[in-house]
Each structure stands twice: as C-alpha cells, then as structure tokens.
N, C-alpha and C. Protein backbone atom coordinates (compact mmCIF):
# COMPACT_ATOMS: atom_id res chain seq x y z
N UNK A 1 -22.46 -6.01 -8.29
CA UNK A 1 -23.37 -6.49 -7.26
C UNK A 1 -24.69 -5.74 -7.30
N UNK A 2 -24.55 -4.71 -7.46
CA UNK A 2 -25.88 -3.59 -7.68
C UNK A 2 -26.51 -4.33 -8.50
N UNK A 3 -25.92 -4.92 -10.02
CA UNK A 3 -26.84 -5.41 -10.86
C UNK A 3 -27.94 -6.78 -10.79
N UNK A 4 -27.20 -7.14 -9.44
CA UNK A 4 -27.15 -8.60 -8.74
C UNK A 4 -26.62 -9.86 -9.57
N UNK A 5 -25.96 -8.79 -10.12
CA UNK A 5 -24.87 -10.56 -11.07
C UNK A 5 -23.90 -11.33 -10.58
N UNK A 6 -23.08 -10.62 -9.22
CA UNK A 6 -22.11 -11.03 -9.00
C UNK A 6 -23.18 -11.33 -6.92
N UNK A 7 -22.81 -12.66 -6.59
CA UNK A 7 -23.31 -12.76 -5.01
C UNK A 7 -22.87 -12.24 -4.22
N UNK A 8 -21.48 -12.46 -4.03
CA UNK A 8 -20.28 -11.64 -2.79
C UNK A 8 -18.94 -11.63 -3.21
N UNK A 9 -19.02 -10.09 -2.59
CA UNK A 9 -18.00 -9.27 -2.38
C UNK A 9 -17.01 -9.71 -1.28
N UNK A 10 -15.35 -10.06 -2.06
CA UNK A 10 -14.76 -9.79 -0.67
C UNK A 10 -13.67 -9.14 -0.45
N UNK A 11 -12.94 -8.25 0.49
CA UNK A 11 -11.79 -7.33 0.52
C UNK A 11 -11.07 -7.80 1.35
N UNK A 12 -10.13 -7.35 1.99
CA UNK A 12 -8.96 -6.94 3.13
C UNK A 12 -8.77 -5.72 3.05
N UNK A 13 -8.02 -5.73 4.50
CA UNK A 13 -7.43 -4.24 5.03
C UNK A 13 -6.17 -3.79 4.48
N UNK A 14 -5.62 -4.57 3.63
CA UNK A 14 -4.54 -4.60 2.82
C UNK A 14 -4.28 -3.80 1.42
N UNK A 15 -4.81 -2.49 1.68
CA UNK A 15 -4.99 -1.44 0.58
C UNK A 15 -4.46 -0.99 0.02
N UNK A 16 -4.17 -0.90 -0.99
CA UNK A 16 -2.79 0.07 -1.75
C UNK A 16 -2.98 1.41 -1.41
N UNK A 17 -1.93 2.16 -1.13
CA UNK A 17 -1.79 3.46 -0.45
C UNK A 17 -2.89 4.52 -1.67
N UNK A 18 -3.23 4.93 -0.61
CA UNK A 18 -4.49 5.87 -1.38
C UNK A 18 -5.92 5.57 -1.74
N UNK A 19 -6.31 4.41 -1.90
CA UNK A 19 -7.07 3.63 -1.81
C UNK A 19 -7.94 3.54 -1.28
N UNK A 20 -9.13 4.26 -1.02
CA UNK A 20 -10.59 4.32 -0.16
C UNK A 20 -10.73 2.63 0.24
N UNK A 21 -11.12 2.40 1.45
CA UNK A 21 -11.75 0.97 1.37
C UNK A 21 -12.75 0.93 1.19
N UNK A 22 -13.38 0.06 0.56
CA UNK A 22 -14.50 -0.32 0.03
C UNK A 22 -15.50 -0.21 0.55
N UNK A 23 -15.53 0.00 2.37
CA UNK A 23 -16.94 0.49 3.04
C UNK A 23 -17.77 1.50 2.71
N UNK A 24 -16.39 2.44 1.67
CA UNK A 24 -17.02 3.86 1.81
C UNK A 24 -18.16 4.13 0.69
N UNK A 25 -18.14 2.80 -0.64
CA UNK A 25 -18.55 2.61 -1.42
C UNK A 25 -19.60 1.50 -1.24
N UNK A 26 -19.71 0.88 -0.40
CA UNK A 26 -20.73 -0.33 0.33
C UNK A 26 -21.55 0.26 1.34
N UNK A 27 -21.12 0.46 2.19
CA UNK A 27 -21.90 1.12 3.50
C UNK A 27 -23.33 1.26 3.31
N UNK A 28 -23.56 2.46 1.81
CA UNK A 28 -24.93 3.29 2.02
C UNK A 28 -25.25 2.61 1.93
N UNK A 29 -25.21 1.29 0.96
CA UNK A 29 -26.23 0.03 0.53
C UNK A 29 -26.48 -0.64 1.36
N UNK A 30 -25.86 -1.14 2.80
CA UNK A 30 -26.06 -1.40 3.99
C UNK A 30 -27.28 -0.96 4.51
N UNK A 31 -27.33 0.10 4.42
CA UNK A 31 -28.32 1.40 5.26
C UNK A 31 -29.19 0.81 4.54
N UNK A 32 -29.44 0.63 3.20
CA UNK A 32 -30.59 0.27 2.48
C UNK A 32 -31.46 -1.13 3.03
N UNK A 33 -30.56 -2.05 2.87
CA UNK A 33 -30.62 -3.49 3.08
C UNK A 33 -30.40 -4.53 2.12
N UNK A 34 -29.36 -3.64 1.27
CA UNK A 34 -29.29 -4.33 -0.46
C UNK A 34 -28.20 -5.39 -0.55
N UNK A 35 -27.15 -4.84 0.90
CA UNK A 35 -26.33 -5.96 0.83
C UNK A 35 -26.04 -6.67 2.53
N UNK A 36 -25.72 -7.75 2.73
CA UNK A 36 -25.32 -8.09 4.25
C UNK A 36 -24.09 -7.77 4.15
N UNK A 37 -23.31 -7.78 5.42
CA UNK A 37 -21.77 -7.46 5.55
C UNK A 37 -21.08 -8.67 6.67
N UNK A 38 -20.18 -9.25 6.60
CA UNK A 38 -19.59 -9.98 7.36
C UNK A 38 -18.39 -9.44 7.58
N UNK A 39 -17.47 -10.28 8.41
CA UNK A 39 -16.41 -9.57 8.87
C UNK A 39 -15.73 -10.99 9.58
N UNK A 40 -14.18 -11.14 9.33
CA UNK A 40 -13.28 -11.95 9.95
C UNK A 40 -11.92 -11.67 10.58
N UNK A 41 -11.41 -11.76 11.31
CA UNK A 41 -9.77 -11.29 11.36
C UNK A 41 -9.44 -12.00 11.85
N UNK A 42 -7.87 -12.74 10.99
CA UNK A 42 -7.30 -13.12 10.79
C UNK A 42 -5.62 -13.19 10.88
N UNK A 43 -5.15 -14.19 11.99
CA UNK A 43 -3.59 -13.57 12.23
C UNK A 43 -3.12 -13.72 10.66
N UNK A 44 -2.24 -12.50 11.22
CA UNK A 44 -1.24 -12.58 9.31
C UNK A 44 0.17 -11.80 9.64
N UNK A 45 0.99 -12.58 10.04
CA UNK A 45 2.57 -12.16 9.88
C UNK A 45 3.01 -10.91 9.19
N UNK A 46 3.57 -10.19 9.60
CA UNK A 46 3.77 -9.40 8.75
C UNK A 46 3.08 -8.33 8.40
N UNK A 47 1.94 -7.98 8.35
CA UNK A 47 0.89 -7.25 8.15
C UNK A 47 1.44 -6.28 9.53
N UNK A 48 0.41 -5.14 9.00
CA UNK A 48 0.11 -4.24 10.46
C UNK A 48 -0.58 -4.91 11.54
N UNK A 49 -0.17 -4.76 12.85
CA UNK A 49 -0.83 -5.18 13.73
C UNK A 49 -0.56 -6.91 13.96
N UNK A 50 -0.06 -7.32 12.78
CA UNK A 50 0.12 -8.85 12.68
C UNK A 50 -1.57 -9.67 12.70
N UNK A 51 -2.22 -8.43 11.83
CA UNK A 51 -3.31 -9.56 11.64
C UNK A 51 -3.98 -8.93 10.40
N UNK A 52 -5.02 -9.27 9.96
CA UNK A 52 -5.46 -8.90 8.60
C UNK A 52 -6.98 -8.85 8.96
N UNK A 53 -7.94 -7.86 8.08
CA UNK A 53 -9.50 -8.30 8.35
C UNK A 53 -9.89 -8.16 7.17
N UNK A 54 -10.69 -9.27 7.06
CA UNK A 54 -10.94 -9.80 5.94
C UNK A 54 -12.71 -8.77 5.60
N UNK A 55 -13.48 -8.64 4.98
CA UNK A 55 -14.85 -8.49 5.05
C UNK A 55 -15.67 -8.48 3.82
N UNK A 56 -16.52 -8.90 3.41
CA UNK A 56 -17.31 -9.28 2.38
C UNK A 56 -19.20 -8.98 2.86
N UNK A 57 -19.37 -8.24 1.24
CA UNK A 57 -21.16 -8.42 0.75
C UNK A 57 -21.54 -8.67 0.45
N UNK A 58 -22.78 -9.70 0.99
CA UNK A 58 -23.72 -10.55 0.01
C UNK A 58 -24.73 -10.19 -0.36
N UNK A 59 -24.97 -10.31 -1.15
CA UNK A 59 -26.49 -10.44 -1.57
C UNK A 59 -27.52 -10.48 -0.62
N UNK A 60 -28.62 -9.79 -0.14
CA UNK A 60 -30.13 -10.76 0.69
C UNK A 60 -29.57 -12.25 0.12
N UNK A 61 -30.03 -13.29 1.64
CA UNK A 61 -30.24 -14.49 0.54
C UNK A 61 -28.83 -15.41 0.01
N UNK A 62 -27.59 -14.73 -0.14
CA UNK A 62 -26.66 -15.18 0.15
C UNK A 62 -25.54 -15.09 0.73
N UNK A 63 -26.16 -15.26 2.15
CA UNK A 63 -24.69 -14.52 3.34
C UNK A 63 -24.15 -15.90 3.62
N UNK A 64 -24.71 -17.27 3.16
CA UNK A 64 -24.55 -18.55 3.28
C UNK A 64 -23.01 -18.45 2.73
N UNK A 65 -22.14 -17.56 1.40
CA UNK A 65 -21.15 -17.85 1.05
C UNK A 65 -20.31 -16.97 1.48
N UNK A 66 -21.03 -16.01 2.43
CA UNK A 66 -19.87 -15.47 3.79
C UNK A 66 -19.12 -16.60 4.57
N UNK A 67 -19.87 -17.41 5.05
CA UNK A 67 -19.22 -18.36 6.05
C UNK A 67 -18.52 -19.32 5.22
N UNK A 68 -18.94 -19.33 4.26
CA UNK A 68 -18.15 -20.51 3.71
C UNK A 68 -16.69 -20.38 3.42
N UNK A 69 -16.92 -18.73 2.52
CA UNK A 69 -15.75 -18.35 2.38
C UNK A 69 -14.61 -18.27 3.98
N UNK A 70 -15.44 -17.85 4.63
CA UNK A 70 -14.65 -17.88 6.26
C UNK A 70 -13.63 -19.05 6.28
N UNK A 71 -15.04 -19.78 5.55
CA UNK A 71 -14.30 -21.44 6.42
C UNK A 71 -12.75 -22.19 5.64
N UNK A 72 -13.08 -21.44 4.25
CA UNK A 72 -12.21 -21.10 3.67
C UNK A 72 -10.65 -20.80 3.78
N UNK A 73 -10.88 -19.07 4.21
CA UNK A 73 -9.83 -18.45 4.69
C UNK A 73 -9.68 -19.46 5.55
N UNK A 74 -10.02 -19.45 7.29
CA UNK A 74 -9.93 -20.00 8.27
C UNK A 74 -8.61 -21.45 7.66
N UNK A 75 -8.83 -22.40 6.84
CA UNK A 75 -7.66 -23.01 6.44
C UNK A 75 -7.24 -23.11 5.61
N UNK A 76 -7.24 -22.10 5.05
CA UNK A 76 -5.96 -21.55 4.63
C UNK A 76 -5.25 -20.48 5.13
N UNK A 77 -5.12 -19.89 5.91
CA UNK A 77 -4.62 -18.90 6.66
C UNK A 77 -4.38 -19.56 8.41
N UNK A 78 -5.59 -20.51 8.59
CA UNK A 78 -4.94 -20.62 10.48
C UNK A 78 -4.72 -21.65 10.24
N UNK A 79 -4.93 -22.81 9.46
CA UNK A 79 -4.35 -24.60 9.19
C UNK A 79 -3.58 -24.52 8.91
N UNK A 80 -2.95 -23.30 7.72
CA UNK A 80 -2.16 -23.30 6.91
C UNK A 80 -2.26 -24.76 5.69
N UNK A 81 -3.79 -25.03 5.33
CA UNK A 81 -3.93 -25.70 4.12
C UNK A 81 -3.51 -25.15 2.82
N UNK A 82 -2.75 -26.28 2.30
CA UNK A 82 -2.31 -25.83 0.83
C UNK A 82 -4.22 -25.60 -0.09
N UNK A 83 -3.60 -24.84 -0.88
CA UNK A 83 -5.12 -24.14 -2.43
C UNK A 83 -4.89 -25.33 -3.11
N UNK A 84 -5.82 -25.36 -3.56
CA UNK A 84 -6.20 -26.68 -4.97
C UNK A 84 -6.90 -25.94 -6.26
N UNK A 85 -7.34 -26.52 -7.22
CA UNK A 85 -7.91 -26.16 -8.08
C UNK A 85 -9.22 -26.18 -7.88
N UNK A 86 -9.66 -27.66 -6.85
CA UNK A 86 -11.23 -27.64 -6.32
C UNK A 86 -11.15 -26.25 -5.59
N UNK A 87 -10.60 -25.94 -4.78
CA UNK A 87 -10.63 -24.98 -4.06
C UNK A 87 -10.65 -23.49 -4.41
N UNK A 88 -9.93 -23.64 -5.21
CA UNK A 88 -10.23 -22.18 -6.09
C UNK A 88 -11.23 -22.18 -6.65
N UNK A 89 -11.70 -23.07 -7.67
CA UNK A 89 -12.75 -23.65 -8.20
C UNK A 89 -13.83 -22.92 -7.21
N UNK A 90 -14.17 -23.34 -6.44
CA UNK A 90 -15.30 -23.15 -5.13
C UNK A 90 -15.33 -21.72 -4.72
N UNK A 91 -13.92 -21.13 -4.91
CA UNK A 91 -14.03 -19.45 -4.41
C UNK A 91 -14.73 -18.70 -5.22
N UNK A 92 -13.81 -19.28 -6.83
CA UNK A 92 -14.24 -18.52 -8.07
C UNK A 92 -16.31 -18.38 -7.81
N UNK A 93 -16.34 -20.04 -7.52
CA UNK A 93 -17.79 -19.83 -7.71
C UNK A 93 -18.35 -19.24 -6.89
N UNK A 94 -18.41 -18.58 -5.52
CA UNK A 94 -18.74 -18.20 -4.38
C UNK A 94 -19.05 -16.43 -4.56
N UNK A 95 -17.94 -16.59 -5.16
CA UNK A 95 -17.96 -14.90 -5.85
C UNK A 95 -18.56 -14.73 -7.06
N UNK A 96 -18.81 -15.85 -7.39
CA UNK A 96 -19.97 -15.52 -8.43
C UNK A 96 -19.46 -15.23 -10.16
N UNK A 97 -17.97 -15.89 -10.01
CA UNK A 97 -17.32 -16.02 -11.42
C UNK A 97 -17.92 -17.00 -12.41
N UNK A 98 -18.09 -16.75 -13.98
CA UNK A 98 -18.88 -18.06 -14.45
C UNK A 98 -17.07 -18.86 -14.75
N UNK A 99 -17.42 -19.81 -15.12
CA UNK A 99 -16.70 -21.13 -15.07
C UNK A 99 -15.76 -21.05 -16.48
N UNK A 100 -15.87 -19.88 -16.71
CA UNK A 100 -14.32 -19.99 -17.75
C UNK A 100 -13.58 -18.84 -17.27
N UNK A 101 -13.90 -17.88 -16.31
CA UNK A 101 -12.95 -17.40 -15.90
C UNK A 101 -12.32 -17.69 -14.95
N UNK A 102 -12.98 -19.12 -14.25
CA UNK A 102 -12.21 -19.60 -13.48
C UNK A 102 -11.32 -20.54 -13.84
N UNK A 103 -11.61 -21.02 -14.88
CA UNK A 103 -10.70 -21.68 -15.42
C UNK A 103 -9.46 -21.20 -16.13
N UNK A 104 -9.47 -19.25 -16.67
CA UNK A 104 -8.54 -18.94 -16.83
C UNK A 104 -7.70 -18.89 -15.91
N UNK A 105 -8.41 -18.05 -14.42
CA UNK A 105 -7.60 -18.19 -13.41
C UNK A 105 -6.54 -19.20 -13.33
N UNK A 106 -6.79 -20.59 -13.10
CA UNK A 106 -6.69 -22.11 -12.56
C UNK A 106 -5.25 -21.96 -13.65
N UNK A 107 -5.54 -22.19 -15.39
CA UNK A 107 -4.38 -22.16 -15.52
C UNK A 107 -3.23 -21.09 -15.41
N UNK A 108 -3.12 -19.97 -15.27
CA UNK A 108 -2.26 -19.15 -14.89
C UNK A 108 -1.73 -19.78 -13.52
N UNK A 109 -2.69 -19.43 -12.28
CA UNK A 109 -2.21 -19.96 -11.01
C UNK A 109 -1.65 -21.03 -10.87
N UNK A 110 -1.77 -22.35 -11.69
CA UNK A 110 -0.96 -23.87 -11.21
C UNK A 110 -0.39 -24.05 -12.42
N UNK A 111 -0.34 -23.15 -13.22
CA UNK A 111 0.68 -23.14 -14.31
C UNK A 111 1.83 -23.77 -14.14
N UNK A 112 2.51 -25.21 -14.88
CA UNK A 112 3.68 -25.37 -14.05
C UNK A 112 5.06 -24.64 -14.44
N UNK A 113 5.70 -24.64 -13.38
CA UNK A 113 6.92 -23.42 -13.85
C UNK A 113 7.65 -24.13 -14.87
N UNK A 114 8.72 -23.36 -15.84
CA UNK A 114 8.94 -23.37 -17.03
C UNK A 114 10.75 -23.45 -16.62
C-alpha cells in the first residue's frame, strides 16, 4: 500500500496468538494522511465476545471500497448470503488483486470436491 499498488487493506480481530494487529503497523500512516481507516463489527458466533471487527485502509481517494466491502461483509455475514465467483471476483478486485490471481483464487475455492 505504501507503494500505492495495492487500494485497501482489510483485517479482523481474529489474530493468531502473538500477532501484533495491524494498527500498530498502519496507525503512523494515519497520523500522516496516507491512508483512511474504516471500521465494522460484526455479530460472529463463536468468536470472543460473539462478534468480530472487521477494519480496513484505503488509499486517499479510495475509501469508496471501504463501504463496499462493508456492504459486502454485511451479506455475507448478517444475510447470511452464499460467495460466488462474481463475488469474490469483486473482493479480489477491491483489494486491488490483478485478475489472475483472482482467478487462481476462484479455482482452488469452488474447486469441485473430488
């Protein structure tokens, strides 16, 4: 993202033990104004607290694929909408993947079972 190749960043509170979260490595750039920060939470079963927070950095200029991504999560997590390939498709691109690694993604993920 520093290099500005990639638009947005996104995490959860869902860290592997030991694991700095990612504010601690984002933040200063905040202070700067190099990146925006959003923020969502999200019920999630199971989790601590029974909810999850989601948060992502954009670019100046593209906090437009904060919300989107929201809108995103939002159904798939509170509709409980099934993922598609458009749909991944759209994340991959949001985050700023070029279009063959999303397509590696795509086949691994809907790979059909064997």
């Amino acid at each position: 993202m520093l290099a500005g190749e990639k638009p947005l960043a996104m995490f959860n509170d869902d860290l592997p033990e030991g694991m700095e979260p990612p504010e601690i490595a984002f933040d200063p750039y905040m202070a700067e104004g190099r990146f925006a920060k959003g923020e969502v939470v999200m019920p999630a079963p199971g989790f601590k607290n029974e909810r999850l927070r989601y948060y992502f950095y954009a670019l100046p200029g593209e906090e437009w694929r904060t919300a989107r991504m929201i809108e995103i999560l939002r159904g798939l997590i509170e509709q409980h909408l099934p993922t598609t390939p458009e749909l991944e498709t759209e994340t991959g691109r949001l985050l700023g993947y070029d279009d063959a690694d999303i397509q590696v993604f795509l086949d691994r993920f809907f790979r059909p079972e064997k």
